[in-house]
Protein backbone atom coordinates (compact mmCIF):
# COMPACT_ATOMS: atom_id res chain seq x y z
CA UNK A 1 13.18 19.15 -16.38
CA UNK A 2 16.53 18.58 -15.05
CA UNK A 3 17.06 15.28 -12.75
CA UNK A 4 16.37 16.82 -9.05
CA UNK A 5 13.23 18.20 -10.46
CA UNK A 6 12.24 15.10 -11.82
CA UNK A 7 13.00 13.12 -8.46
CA UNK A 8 11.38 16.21 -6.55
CA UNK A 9 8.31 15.74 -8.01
CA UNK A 10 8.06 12.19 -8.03
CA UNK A 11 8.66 12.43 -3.75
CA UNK A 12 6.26 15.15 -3.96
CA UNK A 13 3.60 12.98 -6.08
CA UNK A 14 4.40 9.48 -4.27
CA UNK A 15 5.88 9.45 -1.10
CA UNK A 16 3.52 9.53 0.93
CA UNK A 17 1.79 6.34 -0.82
CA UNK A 18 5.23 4.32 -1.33
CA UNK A 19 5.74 4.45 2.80
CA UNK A 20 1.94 3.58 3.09
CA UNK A 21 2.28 0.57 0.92
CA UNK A 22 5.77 -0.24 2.27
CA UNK A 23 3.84 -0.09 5.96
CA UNK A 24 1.09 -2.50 5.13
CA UNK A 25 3.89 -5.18 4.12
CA UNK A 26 6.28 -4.67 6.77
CA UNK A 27 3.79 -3.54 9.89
CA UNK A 28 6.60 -1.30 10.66
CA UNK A 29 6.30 2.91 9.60
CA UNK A 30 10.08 3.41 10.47
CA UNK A 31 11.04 0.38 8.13
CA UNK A 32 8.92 1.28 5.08
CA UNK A 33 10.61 5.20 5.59
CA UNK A 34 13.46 3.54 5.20
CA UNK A 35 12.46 1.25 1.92
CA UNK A 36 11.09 4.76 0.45
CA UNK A 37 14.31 6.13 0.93
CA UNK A 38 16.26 3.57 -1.02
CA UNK A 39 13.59 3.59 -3.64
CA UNK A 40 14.03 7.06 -4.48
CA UNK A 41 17.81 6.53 -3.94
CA UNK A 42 17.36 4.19 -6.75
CA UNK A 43 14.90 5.95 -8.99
CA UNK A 44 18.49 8.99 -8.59
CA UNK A 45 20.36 6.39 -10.39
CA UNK A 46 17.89 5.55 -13.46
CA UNK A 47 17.93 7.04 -16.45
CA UNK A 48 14.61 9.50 -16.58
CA UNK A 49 14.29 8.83 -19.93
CA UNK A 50 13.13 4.92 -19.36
CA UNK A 51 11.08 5.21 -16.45
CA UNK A 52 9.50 8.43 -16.91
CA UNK A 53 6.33 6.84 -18.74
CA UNK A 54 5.93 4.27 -16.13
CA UNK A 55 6.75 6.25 -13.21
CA UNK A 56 4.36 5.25 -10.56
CA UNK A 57 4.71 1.38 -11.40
CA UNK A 58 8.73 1.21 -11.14
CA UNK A 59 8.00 2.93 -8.04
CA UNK A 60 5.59 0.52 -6.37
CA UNK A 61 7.53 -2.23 -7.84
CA UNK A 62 11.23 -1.17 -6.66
CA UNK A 63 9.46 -0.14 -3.03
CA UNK A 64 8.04 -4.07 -2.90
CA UNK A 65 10.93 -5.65 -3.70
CA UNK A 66 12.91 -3.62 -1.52
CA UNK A 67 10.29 -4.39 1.79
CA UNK A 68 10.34 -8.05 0.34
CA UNK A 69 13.75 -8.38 0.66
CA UNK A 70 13.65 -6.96 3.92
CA UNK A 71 11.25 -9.36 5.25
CA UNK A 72 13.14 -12.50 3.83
CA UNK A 73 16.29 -11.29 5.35
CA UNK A 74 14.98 -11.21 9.28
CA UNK A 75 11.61 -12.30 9.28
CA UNK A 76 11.04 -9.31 11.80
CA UNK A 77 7.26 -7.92 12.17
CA UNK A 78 5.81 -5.85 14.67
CA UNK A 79 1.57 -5.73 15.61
CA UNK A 80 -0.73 -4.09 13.65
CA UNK A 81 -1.18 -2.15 16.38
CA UNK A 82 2.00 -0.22 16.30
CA UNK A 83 1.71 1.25 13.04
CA UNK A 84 0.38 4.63 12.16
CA UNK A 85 -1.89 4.37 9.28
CA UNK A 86 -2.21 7.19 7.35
CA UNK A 87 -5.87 9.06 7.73
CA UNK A 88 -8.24 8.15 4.80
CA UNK A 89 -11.60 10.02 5.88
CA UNK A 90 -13.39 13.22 4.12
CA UNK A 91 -13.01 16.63 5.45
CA UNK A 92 -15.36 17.82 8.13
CA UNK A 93 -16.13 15.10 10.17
CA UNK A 94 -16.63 15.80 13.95
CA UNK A 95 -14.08 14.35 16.24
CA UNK A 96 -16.96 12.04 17.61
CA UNK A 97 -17.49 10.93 13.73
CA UNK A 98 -13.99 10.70 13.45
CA UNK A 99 -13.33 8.50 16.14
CA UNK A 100 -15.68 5.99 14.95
CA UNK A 101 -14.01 6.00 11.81
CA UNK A 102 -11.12 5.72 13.07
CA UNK A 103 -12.21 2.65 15.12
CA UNK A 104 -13.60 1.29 11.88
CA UNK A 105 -11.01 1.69 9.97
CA UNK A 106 -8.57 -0.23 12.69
CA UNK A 107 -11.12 -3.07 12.58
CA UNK A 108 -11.08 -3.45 8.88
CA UNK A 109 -7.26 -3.46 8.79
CA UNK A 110 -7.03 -6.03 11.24
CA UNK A 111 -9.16 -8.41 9.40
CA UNK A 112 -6.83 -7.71 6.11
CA UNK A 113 -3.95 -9.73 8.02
CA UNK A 114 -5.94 -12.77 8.13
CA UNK A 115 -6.27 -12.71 4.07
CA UNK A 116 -3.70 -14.08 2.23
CA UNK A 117 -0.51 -11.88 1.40
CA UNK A 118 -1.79 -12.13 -2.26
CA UNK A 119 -5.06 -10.80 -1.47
CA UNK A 120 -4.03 -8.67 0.99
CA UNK A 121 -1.38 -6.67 -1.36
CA UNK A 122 -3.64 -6.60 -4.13
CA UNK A 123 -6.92 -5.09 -2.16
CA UNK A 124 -4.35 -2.39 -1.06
CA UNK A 125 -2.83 -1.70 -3.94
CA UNK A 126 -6.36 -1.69 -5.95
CA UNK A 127 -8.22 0.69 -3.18
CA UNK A 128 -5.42 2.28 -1.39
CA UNK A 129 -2.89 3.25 -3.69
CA UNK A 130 -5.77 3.30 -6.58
CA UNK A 131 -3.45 1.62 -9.20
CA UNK A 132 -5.21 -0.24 -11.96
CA UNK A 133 -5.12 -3.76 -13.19
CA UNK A 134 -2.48 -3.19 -15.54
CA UNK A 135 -0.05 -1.35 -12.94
CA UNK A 136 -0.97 -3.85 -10.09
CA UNK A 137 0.42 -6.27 -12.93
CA UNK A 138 3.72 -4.64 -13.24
CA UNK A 139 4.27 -4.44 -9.58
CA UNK A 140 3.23 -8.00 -8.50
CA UNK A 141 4.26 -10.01 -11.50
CA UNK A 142 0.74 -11.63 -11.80
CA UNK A 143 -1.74 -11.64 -14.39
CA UNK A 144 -4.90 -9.53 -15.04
CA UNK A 145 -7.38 -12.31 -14.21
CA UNK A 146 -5.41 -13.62 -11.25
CA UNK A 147 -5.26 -9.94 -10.16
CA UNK A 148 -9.20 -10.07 -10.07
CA UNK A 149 -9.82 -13.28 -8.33
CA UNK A 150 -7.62 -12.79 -6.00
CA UNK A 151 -9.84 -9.27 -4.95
CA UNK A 152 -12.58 -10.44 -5.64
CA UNK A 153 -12.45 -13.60 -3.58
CA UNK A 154 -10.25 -11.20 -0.65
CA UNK A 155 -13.17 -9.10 -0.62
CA UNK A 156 -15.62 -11.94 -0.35
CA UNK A 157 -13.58 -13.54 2.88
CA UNK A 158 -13.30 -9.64 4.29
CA UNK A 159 -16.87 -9.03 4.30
CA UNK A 160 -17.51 -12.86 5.90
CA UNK A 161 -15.15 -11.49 8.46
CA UNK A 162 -16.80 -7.99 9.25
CA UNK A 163 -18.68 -7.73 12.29
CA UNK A 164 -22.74 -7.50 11.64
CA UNK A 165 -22.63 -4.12 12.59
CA UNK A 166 -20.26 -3.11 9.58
CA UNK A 167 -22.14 -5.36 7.35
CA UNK A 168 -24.79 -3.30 7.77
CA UNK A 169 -23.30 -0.35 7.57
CA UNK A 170 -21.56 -0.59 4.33
């Protein structure tokens, strides 16, 4: 597989989660395009050979850094409001079912914003981006069992925060 075809298939494979992540830290879609962009930019100049194994992790990791940097250098954020967050329900759902989804889903990713940024990134990273322990550990820098409190007790605080009607719901 030549180079292109390597960095072809890794936009093909991860894009679409790198600007998701790279959304949730900078509450800004247009931003975290951009952080994508340089990631892969990056990921042109690596040797395939050492990150080919550990792919999705140097991916997640370069795209943080990258937003993280961003956010240090103007301190710029825009309302939750103002991003588009990328659809997560099943197939099939009527646009009435949909809508309350939809709603849900808003609701629930308000609340995230008043967890810490530690629990915050690791809940998405765990149930959004589906990475495991271990690659949550590469990204972040923090250990396995800090990784678990830290979404364990973020979960904990998010379901304090849920409205009764969610509670019951879920």
């Amino acid at each position: 597989m030549t180079r292109e075809q390597f960095v072809e298939q890794a936009m093909a494979d991860y894009e679409s989660s790198l600007i998701g992540y790279a959304a949730t830290i900078l509450n800004d879609a247009d931003r975290a395009r951009d952080v994508v962009q340089d990631t892969f930019i990056r990921l042109c100049q690596q040797d395939v050979e050492k990150v080919r194994d550990g792919l999705k992790s140097w991916l997640f990791t370069v795209c943080r850094n990258r937003a993280l940097d961003l956010l240090r250098k103007d301190k710029h954020t825009r309302p939750l409001e103002e991003i588009s967050w990328k659809k997560v329900a099943g197939q099939g759902l009527q646009p009435d079912e949909q809508t309350v989804f939809d709603e849900r889903l808003m609701a629930v990713m308000k609340l995230l914003h008043r967890l810490s940024d530690n629990q915050r990134e690791v809940i998405l990273l765990k149930f959004q981006q589906g990475l495991s322990y271990e690659e949550i550990q590469k990204i972040t820098g923090l250990t396995s069992g800090n990784i678990g409190f830290l979404i364990h007790t973020g979960l904990k605080r998010l379901r304090d925060l849920l409205p009764e009607d969610l509670k019951n719901r879920y």
